[in-house]
C-alpha atoms as a PDB file:
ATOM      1  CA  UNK A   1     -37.110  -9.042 -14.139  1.00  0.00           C
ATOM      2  CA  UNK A   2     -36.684  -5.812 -15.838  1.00  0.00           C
ATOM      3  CA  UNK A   3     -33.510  -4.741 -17.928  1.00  0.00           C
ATOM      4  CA  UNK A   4     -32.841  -1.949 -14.931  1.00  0.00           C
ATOM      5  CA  UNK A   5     -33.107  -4.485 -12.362  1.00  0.00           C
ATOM      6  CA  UNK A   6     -30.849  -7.012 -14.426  1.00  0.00           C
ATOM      7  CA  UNK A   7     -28.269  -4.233 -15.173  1.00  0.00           C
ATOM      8  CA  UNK A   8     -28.594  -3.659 -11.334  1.00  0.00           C
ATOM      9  CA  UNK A   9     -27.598  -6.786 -10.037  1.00  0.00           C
ATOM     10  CA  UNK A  10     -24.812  -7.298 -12.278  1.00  0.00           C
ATOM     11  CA  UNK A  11     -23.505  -4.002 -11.652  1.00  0.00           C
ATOM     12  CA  UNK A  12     -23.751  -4.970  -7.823  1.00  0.00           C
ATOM     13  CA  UNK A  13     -22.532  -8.145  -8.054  1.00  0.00           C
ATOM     14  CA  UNK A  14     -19.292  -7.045 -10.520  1.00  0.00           C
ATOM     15  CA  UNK A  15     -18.911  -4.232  -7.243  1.00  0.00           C
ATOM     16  CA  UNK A  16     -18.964  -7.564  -4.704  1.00  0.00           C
ATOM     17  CA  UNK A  17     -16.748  -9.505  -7.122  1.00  0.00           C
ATOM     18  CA  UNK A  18     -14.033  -7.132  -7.299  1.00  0.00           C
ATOM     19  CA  UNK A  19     -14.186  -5.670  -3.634  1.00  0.00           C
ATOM     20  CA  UNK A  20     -13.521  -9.569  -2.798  1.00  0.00           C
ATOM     21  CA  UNK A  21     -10.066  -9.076  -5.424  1.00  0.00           C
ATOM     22  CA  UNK A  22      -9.129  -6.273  -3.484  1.00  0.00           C
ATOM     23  CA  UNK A  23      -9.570  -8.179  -0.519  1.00  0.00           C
ATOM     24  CA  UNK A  24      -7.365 -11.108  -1.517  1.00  0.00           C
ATOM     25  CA  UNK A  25      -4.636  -8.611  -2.846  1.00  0.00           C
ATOM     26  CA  UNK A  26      -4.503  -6.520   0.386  1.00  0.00           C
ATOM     27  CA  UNK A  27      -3.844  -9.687   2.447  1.00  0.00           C
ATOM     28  CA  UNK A  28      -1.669 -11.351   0.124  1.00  0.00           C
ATOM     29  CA  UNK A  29       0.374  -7.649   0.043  1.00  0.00           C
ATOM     30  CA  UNK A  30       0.347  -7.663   3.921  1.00  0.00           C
ATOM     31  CA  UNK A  31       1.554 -11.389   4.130  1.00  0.00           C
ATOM     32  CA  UNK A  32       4.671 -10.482   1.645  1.00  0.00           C
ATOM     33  CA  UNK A  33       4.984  -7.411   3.999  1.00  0.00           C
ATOM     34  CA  UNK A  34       6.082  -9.597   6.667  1.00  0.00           C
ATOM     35  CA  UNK A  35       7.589 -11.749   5.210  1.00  0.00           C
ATOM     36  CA  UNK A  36      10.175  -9.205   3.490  1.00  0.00           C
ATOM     37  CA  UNK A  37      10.829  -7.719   7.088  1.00  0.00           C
ATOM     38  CA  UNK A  38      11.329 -11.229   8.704  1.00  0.00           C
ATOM     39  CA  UNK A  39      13.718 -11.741   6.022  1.00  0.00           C
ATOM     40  CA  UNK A  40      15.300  -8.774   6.358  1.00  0.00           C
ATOM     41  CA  UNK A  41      15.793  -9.394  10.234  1.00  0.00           C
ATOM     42  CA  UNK A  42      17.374 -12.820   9.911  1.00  0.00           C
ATOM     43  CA  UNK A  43      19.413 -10.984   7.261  1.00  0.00           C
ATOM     44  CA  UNK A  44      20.887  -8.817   9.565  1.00  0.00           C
ATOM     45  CA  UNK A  45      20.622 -11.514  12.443  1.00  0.00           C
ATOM     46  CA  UNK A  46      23.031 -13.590  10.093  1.00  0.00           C
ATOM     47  CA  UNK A  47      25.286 -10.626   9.618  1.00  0.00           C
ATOM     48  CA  UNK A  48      25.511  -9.836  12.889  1.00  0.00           C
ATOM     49  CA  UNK A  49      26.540 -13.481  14.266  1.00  0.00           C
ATOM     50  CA  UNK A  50      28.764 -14.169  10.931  1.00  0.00           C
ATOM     51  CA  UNK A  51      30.891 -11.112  12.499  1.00  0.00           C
ATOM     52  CA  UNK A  52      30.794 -12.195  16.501  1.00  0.00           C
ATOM     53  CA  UNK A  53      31.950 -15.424  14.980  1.00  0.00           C
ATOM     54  CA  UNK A  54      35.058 -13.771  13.091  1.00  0.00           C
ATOM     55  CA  UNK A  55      35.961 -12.089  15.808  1.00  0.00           C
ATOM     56  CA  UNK A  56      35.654 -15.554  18.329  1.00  0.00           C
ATOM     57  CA  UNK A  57      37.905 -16.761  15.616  1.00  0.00           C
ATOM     58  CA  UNK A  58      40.666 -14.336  15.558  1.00  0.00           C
ATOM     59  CA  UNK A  59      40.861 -14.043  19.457  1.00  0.00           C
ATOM     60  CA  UNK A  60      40.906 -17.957  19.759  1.00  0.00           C
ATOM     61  CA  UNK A  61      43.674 -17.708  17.174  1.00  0.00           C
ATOM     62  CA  UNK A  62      45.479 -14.976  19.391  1.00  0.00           C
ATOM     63  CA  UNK A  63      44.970 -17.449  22.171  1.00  0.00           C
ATOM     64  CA  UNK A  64      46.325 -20.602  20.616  1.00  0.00           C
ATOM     65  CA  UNK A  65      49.357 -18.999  19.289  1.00  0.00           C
ATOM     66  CA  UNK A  66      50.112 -17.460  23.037  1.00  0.00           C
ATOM     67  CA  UNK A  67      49.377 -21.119  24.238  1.00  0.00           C
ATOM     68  CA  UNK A  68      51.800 -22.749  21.389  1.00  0.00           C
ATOM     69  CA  UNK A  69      54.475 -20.121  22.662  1.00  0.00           C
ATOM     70  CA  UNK A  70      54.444 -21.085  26.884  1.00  0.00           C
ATOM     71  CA  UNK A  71      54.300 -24.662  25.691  1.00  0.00           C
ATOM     72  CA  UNK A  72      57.463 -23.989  23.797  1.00  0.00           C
ATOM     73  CA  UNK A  73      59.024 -22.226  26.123  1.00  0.00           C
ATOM     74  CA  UNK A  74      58.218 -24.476  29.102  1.00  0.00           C
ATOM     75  CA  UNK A  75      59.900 -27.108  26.696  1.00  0.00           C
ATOM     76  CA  UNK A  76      63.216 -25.516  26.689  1.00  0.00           C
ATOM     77  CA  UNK A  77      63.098 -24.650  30.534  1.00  0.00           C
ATOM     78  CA  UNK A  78      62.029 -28.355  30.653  1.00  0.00           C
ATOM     79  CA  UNK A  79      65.014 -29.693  28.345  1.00  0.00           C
ATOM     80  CA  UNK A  80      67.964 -27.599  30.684  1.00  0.00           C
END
């Protein structure tokens, strides 16, 4: 082999070797992609339940405390 041809191949194969990176760093940048926005989602799926929960909470409370007050007062009408 000449020193063109040996120049050549190396240049060619350095060309191969770091198309291959850029390969590897577009997928791994696509994978982290989704990842981030499935992150993000549960993010806001968490939000979103953490507040339907806080607002089952407070109207159970409502409920109880309207419960707690006919029970008392069906314990007076009870105790005449």
């Amino acid at each position: 082999m000449t020193k063109g041809n040996i120049t050549e191949l190396q240049y060619w194969l350095d060309l191969l070797i770091k198309g291959g990176i850029g390969i590897v760093v577009s997928l791994i940048g696509m994978d982290y992609r989704q990842v981030k926005t499935s992150l993000q989602e549960l993010e806001q799926s968490k939000y979103r339940i953490t507040m339907e929960v806080q607002v089952m909470q407070n109207e159970l409370s409502g409920v109880k405390d309207r419960l707690d007050r006919i029970e008392k007062k069906l314990d007076r009408v009870l105790d005449r």
